[in-house]
C-alpha atoms as a PDB file:
ATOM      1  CA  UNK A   1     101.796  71.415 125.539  1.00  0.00           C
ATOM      2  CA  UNK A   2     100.470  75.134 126.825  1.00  0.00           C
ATOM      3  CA  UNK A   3     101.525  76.364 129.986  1.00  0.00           C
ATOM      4  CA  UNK A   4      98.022  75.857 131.296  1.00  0.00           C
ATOM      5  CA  UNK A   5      98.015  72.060 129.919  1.00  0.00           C
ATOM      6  CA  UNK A   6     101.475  71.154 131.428  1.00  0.00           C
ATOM      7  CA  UNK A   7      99.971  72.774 134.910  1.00  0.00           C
ATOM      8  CA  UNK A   8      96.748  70.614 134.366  1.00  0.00           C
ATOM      9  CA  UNK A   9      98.402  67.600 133.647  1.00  0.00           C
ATOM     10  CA  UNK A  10     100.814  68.073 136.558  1.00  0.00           C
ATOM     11  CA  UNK A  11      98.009  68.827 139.206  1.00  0.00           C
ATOM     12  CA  UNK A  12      96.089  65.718 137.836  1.00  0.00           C
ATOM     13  CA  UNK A  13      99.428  63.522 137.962  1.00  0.00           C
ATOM     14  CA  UNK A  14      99.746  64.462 141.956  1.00  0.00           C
ATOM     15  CA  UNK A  15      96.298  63.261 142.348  1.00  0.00           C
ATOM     16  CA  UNK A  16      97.087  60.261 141.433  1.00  0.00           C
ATOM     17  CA  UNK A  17     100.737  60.461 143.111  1.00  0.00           C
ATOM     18  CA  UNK A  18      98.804  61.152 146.198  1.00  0.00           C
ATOM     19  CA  UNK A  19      96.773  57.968 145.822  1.00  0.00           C
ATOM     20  CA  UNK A  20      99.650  56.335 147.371  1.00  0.00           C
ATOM     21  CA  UNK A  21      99.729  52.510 147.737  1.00  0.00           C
ATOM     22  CA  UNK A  22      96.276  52.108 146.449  1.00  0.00           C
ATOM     23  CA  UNK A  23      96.074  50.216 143.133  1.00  0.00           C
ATOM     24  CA  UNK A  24      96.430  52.262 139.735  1.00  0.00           C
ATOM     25  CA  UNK A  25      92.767  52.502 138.082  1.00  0.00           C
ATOM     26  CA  UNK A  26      91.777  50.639 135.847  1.00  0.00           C
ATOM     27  CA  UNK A  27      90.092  52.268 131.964  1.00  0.00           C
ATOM     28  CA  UNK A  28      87.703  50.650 130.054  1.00  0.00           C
ATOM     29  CA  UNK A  29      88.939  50.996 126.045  1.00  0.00           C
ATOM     30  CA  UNK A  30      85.913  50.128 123.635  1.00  0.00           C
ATOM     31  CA  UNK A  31      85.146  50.990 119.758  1.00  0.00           C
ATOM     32  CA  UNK A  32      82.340  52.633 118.121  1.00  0.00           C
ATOM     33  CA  UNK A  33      81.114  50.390 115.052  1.00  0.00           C
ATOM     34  CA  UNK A  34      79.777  53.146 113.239  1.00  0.00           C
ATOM     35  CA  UNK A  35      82.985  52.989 110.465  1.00  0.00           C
ATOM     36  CA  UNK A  36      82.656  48.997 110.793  1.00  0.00           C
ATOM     37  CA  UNK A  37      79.968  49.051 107.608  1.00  0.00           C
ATOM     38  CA  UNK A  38      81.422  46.267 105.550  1.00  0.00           C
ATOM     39  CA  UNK A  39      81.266  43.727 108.919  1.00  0.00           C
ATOM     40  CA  UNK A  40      78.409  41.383 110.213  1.00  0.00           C
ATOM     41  CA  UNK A  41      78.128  42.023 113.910  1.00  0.00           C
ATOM     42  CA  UNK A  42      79.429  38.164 114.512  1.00  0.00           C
ATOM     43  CA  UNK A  43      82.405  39.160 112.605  1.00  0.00           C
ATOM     44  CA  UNK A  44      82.964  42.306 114.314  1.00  0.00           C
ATOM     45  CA  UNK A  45      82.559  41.188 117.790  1.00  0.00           C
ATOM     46  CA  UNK A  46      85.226  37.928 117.013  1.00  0.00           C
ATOM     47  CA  UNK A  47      87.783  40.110 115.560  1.00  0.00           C
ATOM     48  CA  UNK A  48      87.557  43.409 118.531  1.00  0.00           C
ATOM     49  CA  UNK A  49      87.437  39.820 121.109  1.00  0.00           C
ATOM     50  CA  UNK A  50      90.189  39.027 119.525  1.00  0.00           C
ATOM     51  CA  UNK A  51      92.442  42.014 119.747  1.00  0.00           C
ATOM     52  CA  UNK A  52      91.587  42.511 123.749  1.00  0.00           C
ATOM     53  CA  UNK A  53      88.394  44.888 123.074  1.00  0.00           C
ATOM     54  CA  UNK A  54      85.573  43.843 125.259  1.00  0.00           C
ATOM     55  CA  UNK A  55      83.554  46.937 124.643  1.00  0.00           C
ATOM     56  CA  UNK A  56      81.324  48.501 121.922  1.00  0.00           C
ATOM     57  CA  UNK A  57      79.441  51.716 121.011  1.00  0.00           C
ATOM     58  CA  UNK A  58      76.659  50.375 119.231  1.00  0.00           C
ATOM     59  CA  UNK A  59      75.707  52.206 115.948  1.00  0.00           C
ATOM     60  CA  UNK A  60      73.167  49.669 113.544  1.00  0.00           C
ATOM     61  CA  UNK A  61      75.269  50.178 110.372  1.00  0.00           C
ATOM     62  CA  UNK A  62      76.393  47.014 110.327  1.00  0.00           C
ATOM     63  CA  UNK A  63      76.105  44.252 107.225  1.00  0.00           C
ATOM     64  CA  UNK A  64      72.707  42.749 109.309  1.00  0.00           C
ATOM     65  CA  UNK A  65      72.087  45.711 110.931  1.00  0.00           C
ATOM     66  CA  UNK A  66      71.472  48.825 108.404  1.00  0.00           C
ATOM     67  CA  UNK A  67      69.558  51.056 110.292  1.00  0.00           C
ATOM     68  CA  UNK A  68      71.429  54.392 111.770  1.00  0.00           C
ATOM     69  CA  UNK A  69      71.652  57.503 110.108  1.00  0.00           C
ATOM     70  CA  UNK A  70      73.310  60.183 111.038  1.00  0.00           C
ATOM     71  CA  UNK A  71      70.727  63.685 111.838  1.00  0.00           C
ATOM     72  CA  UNK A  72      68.470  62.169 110.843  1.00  0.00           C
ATOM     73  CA  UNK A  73      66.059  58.966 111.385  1.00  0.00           C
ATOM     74  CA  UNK A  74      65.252  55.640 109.735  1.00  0.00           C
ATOM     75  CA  UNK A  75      62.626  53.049 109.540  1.00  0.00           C
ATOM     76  CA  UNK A  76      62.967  50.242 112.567  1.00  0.00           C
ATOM     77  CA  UNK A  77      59.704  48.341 112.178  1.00  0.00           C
ATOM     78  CA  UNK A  78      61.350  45.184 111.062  1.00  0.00           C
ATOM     79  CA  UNK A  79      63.900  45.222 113.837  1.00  0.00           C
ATOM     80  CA  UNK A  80      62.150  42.963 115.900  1.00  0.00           C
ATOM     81  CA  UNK A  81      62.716  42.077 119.653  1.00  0.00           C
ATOM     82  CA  UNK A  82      63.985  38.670 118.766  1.00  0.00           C
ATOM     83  CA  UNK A  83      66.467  40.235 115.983  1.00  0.00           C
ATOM     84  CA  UNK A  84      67.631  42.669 119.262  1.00  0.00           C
ATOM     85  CA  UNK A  85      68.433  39.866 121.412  1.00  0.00           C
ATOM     86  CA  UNK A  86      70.120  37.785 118.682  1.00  0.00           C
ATOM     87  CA  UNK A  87      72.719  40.819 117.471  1.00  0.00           C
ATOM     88  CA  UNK A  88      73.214  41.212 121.365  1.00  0.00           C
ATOM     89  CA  UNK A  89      73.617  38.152 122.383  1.00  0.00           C
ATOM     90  CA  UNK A  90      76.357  37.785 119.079  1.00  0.00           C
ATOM     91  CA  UNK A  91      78.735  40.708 121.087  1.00  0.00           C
ATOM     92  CA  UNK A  92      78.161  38.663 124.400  1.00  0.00           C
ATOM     93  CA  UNK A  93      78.865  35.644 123.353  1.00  0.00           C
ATOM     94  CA  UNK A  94      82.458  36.674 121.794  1.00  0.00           C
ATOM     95  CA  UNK A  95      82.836  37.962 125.230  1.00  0.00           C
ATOM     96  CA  UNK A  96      82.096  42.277 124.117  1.00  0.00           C
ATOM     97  CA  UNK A  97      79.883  44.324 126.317  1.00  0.00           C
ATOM     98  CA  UNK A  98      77.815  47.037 124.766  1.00  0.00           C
ATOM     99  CA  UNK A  99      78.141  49.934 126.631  1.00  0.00           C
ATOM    100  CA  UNK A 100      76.196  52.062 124.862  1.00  0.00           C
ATOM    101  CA  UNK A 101      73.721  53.162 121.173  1.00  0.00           C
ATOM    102  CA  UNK A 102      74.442  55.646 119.096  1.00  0.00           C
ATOM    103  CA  UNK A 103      71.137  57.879 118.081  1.00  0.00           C
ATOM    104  CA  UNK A 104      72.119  61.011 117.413  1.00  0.00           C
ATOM    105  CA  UNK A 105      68.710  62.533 115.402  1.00  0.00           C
ATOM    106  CA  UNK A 106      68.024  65.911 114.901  1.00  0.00           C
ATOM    107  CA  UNK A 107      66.326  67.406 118.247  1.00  0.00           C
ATOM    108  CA  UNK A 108      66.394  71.238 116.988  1.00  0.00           C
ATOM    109  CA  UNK A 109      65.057  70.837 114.051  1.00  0.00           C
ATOM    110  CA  UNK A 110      62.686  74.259 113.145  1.00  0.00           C
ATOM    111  CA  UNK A 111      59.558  71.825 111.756  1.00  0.00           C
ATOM    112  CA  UNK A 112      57.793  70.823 114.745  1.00  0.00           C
ATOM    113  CA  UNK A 113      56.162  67.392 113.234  1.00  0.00           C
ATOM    114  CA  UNK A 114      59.916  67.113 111.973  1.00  0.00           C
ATOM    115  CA  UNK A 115      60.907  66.899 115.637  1.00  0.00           C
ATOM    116  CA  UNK A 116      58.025  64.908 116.373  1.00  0.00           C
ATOM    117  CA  UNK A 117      58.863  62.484 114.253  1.00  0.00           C
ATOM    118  CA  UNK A 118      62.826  62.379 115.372  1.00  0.00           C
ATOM    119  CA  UNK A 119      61.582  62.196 118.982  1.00  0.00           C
ATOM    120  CA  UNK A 120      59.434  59.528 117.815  1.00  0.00           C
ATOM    121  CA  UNK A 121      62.060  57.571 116.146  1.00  0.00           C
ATOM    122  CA  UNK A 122      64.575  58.404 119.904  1.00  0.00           C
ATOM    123  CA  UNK A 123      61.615  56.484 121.438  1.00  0.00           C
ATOM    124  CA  UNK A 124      62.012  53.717 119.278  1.00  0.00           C
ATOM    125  CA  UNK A 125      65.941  53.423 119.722  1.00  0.00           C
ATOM    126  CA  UNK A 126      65.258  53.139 123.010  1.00  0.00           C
ATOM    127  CA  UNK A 127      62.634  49.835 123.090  1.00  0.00           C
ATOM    128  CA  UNK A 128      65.529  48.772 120.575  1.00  0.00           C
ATOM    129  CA  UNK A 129      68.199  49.175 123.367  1.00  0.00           C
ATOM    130  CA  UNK A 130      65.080  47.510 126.019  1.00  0.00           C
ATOM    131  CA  UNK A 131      65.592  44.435 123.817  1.00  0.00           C
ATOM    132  CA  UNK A 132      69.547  44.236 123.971  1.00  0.00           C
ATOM    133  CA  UNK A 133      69.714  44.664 127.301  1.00  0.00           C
ATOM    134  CA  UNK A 134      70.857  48.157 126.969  1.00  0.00           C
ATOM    135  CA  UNK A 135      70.063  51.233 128.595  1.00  0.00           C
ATOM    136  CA  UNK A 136      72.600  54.600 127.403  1.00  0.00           C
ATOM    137  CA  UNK A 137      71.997  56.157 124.355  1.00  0.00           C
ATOM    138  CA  UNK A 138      74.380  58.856 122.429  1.00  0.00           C
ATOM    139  CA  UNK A 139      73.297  61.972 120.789  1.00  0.00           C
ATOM    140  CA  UNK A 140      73.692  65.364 119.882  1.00  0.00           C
ATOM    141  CA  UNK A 141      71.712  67.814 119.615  1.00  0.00           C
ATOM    142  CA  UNK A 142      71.345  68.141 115.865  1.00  0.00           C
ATOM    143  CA  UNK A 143      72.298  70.448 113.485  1.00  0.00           C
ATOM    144  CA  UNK A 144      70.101  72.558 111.055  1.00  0.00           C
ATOM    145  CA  UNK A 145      70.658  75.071 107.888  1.00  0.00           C
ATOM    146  CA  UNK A 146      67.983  75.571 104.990  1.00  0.00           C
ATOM    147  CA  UNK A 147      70.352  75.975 101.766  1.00  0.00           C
ATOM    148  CA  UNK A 148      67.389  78.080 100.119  1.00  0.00           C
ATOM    149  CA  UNK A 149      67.678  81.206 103.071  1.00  0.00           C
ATOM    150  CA  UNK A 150      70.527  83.559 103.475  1.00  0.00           C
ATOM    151  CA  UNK A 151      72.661  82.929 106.484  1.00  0.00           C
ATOM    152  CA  UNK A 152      71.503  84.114 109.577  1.00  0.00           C
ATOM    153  CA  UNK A 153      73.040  87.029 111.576  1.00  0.00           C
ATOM    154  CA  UNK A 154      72.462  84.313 114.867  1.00  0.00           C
ATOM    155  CA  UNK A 155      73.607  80.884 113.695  1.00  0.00           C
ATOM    156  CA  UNK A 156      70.699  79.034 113.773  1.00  0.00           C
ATOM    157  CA  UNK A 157      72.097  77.027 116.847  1.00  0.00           C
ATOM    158  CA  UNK A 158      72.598  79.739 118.905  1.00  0.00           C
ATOM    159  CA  UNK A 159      69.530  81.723 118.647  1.00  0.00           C
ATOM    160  CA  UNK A 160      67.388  82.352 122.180  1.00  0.00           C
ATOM    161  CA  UNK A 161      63.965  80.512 120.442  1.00  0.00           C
ATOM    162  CA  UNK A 162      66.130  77.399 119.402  1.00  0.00           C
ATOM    163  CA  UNK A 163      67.463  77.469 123.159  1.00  0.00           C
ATOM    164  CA  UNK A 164      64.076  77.428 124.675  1.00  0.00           C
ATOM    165  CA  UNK A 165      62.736  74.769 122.111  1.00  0.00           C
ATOM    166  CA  UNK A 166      65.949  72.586 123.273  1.00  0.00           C
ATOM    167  CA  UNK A 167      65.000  73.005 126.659  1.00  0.00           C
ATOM    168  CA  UNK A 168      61.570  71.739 126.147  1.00  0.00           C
ATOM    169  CA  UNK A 169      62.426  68.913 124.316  1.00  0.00           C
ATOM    170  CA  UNK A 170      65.135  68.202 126.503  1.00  0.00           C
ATOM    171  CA  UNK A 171      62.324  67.540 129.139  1.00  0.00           C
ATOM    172  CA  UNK A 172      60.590  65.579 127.054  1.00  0.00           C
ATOM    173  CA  UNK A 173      63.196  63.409 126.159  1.00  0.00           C
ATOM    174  CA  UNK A 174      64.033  63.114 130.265  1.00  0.00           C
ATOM    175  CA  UNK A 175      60.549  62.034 130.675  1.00  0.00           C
ATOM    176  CA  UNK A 176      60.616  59.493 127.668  1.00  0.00           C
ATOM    177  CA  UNK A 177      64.115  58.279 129.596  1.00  0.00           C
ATOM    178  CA  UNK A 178      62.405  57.819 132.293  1.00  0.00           C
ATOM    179  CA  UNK A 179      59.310  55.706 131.191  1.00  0.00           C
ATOM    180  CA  UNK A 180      62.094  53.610 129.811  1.00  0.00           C
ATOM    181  CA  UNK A 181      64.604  53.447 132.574  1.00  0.00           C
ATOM    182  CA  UNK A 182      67.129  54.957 130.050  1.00  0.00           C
ATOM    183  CA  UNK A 183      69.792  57.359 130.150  1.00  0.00           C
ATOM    184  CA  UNK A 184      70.685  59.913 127.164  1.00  0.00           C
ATOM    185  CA  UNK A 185      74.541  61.358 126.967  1.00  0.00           C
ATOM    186  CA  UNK A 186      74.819  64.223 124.664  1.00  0.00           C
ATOM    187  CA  UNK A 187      77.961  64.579 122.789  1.00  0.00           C
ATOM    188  CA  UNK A 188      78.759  68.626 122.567  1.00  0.00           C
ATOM    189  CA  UNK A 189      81.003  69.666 119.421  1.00  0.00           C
ATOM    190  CA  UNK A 190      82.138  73.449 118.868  1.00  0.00           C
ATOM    191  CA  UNK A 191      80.045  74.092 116.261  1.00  0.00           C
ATOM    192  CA  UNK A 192      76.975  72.762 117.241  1.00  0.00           C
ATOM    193  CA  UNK A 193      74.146  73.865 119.574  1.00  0.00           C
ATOM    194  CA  UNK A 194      76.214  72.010 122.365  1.00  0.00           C
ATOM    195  CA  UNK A 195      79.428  74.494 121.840  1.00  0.00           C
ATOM    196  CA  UNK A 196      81.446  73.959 124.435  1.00  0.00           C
ATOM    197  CA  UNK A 197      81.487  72.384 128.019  1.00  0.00           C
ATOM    198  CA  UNK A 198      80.082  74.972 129.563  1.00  0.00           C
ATOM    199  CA  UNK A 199      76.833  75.719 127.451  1.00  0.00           C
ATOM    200  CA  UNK A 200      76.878  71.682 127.769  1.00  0.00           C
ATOM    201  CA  UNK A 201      76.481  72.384 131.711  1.00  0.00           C
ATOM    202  CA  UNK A 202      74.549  75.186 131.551  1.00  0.00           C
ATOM    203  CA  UNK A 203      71.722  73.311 129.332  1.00  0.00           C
ATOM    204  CA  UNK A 204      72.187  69.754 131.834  1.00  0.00           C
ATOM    205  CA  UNK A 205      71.675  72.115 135.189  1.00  0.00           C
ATOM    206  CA  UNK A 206      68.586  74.049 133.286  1.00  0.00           C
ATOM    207  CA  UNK A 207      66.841  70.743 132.822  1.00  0.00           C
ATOM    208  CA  UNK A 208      67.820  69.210 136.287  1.00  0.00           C
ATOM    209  CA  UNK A 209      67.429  65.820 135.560  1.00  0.00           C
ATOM    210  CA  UNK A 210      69.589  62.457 136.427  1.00  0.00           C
ATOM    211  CA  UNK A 211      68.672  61.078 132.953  1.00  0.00           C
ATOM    212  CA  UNK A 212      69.989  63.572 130.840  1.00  0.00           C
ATOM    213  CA  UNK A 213      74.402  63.219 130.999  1.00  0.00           C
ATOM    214  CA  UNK A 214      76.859  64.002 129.058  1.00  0.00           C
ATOM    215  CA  UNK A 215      79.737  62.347 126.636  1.00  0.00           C
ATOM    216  CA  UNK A 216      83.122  64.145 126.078  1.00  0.00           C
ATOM    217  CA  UNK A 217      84.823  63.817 123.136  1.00  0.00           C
ATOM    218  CA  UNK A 218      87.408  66.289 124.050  1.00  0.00           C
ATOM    219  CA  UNK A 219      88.657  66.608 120.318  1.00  0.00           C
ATOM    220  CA  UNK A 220      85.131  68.165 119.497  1.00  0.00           C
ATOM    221  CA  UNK A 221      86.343  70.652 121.832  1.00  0.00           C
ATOM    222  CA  UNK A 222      89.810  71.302 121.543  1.00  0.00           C
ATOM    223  CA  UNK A 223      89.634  74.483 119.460  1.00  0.00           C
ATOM    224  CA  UNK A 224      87.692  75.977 122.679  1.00  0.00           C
ATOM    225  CA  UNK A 225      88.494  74.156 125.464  1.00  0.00           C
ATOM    226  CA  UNK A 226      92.188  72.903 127.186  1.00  0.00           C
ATOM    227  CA  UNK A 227      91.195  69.630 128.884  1.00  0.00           C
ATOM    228  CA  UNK A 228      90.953  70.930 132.098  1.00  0.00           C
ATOM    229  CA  UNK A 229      88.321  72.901 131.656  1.00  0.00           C
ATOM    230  CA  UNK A 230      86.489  70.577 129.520  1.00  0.00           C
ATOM    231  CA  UNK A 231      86.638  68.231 132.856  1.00  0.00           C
ATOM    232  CA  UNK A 232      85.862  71.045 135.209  1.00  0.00           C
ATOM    233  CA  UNK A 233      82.630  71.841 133.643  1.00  0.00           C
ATOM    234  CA  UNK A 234      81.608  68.748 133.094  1.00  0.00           C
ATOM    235  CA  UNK A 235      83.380  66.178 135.026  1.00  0.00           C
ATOM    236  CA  UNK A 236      80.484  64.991 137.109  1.00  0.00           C
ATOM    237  CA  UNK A 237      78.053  65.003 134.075  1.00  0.00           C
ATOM    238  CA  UNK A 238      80.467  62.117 132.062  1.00  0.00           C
ATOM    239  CA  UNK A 239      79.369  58.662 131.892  1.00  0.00           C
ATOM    240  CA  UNK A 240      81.858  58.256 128.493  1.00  0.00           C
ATOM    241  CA  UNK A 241      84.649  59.410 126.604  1.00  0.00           C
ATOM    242  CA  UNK A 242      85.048  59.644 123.010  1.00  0.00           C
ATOM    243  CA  UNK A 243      88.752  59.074 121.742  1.00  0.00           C
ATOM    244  CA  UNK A 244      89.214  60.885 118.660  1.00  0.00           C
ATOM    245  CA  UNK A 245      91.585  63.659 117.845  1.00  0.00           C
ATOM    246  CA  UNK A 246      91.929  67.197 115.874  1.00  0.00           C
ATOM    247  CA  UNK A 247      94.231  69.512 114.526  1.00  0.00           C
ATOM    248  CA  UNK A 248      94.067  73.168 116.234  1.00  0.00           C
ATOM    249  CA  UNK A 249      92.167  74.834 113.450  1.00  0.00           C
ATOM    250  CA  UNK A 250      91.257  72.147 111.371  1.00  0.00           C
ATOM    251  CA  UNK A 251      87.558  70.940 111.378  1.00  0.00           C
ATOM    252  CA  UNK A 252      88.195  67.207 109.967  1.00  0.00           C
ATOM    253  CA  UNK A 253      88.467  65.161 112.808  1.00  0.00           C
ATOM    254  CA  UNK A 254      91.018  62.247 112.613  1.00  0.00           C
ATOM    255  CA  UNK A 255      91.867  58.938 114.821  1.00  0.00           C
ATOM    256  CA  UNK A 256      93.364  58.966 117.911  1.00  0.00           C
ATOM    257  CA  UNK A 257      97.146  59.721 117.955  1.00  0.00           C
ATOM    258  CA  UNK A 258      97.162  62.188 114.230  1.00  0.00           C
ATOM    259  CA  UNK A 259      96.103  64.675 115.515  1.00  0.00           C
ATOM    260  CA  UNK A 260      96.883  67.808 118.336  1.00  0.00           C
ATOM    261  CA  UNK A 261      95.079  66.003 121.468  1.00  0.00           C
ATOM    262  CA  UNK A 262      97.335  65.202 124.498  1.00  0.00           C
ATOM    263  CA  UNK A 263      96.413  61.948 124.992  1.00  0.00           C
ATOM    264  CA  UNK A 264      99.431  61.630 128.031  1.00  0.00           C
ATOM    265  CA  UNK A 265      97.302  64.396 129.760  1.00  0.00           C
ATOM    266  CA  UNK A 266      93.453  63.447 128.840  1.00  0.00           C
ATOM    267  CA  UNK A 267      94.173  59.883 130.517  1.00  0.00           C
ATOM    268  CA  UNK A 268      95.703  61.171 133.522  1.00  0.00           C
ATOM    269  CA  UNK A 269      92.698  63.199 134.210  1.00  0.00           C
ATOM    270  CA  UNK A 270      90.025  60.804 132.718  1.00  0.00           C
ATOM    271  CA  UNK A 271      91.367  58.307 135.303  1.00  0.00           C
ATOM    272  CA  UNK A 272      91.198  61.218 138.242  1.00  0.00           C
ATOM    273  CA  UNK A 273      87.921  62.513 137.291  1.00  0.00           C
ATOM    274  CA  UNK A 274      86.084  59.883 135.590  1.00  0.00           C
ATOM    275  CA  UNK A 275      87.847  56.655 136.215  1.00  0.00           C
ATOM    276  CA  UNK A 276      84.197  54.739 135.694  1.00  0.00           C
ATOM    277  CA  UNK A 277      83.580  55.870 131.868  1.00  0.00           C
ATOM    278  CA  UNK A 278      84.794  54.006 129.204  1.00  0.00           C
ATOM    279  CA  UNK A 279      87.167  55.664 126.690  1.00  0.00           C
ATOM    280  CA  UNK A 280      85.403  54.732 123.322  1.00  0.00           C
ATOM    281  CA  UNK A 281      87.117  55.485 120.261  1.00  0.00           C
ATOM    282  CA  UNK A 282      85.812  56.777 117.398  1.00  0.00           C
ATOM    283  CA  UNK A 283      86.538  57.509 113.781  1.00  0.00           C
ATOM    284  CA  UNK A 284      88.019  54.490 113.539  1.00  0.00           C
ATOM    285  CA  UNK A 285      87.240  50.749 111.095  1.00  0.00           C
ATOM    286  CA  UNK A 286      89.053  47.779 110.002  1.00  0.00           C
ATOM    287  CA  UNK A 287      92.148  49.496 108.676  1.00  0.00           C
ATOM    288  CA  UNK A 288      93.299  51.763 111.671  1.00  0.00           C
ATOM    289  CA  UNK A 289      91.548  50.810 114.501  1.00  0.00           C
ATOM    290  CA  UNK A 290      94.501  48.246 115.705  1.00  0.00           C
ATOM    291  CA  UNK A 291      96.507  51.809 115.581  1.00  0.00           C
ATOM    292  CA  UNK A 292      94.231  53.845 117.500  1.00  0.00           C
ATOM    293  CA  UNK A 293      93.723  51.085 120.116  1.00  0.00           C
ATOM    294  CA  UNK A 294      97.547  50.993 120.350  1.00  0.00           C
ATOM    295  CA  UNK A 295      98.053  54.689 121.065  1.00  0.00           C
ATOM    296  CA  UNK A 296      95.572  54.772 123.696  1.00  0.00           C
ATOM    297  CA  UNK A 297      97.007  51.807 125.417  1.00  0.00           C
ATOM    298  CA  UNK A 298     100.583  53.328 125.389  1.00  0.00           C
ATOM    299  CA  UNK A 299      99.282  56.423 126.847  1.00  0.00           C
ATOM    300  CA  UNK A 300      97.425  54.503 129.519  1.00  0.00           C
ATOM    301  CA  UNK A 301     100.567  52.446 130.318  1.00  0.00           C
ATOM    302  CA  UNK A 302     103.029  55.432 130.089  1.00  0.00           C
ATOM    303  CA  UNK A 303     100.925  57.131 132.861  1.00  0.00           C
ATOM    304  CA  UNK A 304     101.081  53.932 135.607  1.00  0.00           C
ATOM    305  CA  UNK A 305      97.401  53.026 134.527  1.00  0.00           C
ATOM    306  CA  UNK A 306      95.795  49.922 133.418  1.00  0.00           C
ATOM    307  CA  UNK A 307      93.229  48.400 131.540  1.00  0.00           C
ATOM    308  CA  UNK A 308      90.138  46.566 132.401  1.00  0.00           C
ATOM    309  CA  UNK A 309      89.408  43.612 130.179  1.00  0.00           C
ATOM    310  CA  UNK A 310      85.723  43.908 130.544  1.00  0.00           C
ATOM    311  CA  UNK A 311      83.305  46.698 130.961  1.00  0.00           C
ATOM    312  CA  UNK A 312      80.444  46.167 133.277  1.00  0.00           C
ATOM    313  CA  UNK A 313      76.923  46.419 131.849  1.00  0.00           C
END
């Protein structure tokens, strides 16, 4: 651990020191289903049930649910309101919350009836969410290169139009979150338009609005962030964690506990800063998952914390 960490983690292990006889707090551990491709959703939600997980990250790329892709957008005319409320009601049943829906389209994209058509299809995640019963939705910004052009001298991402298109869309997307009573999260990775936590901020105070939050997935941000900064910036923005992890200097992201992360420090501070969001993890299916699950619940337990069997909706 750096200097700076071992200070961070120290100040952040006071805090809760200084909490005195008040009970530790509780985390809420929950998976993302995106790597869960060869499972029905009522076999998914029996076998995370099962193993104590009581809370999912819903991405549709399950066996009866085929529908997310990744930057893109797909087709949802045949997911019908009744077809919502059955895969929903197959997670509550087995006793697993659903926190939250992955979207993650491409909102930068240069075309405008491109964008258009992504906002279109944000809109439609959304009514999908109505139908479940769920209200969060998960996304990044996008990412964009035309193979056919020379690289820029700007990275696409970074260049002052693509900004100022992101901020208008961002408002549009506020507005569409709040027709729908719905609340977007985005997800900021170091080499996307959401760079680090401060540009993450800096874009969330430009648009001003309580529907637009953020996720952290502090592995996305490890090459340019310690995790004190990450929560300083955006700490009151966070509604959930990501739990992945990342070699310094490697771009390949990996499951929790293989990687560089300190997960002994990111729990102490997740339960000082954000106690209320649930630490999803990520990168993870049916053959490591039980793994990942276990490192994060040794970390929690090796820091005085607990674990909340249920997430509230």
């Amino acid at each position: 651990m750096t200097g700076a960490g071992a200070a961070s983690l120290a100040a952040a292990s006071a805090a809760l020191a200084n909490a005195g006889t008040k009970p530790a707090r509780a985390l809420t551990i929950g998976i993302a289903t995106t790597q869960f491709k060869t499972y029905s959703n009522a076999r998914l939600a029996r076998e995370l049930a099962a193993e104590g997980v009581h809370t999912v990250q819903l991405f549709l790329t399950q066996t009866d649910s085929n529908y997310w892709r990744y930057n893109g957008r797909n087709d949802l005319s045949d997911l019908t309101a009744d077809r919502c409320k059955k895969i929903a009601d197959t997670y509550r049943s087995a006793g697993v919350s659903i926190h939250s829906m992955g979207v993650y389209t491409n909102l930068i994209h240069p075309n405008e009836a491109e964008r258009k058509a992504n906002m279109a299809y944000f809109e439609a995640m959304m009514k999908v969410g109505a139908h479940m019963g769920v209200g969060t939705f998960i996304t990044e910004a996008g990412h964009y290169h035309n193979p056919n052009e020379p690289a820029p001298p700007v990275e696409y991402h970074f260049q002052e139009k693509v900004w100022k298109a992101m901020v208008a869309t961002g408002g549009e997307l506020a507005e569409m979150a709040e027709r729908h009573n719905a609340t977007v999260l985005f997800e900021p990775f170091y080499r996307h338009f959401f760079s680090s936590a401060k540009r993450t901020r800096v874009y969330l105070e430009e648009i001003g609005s309580p529907r637009l939050r953020a996720l952290l997935d502090p592995a996305n941000l490890l090459e340019l962030n310690d995790l004190g900064e990450m929560l300083d910036q955006l700490g009151p923005w966070i509604d959930c964690l990501h739990a992945k992890d990342r070699k310094l200097h490697v771009d390949r992201g990996v499951p929790a506990g293989q990687g560089d992360l300190d997960y002994r420090e990111f729990i102490t501070l997740a339960a000082e800063r954000t106690p209320q969001a649930p630490i999803i993890l990520e990168y993870v299916g049916p053959d490591d998952y039980e793994q990942s699950v276990a490192h994060v619940r040794q970390a929690i337990g090796e820091m005085g914390l607990h674990t909340r069997t249920k997430q509230a909706e």
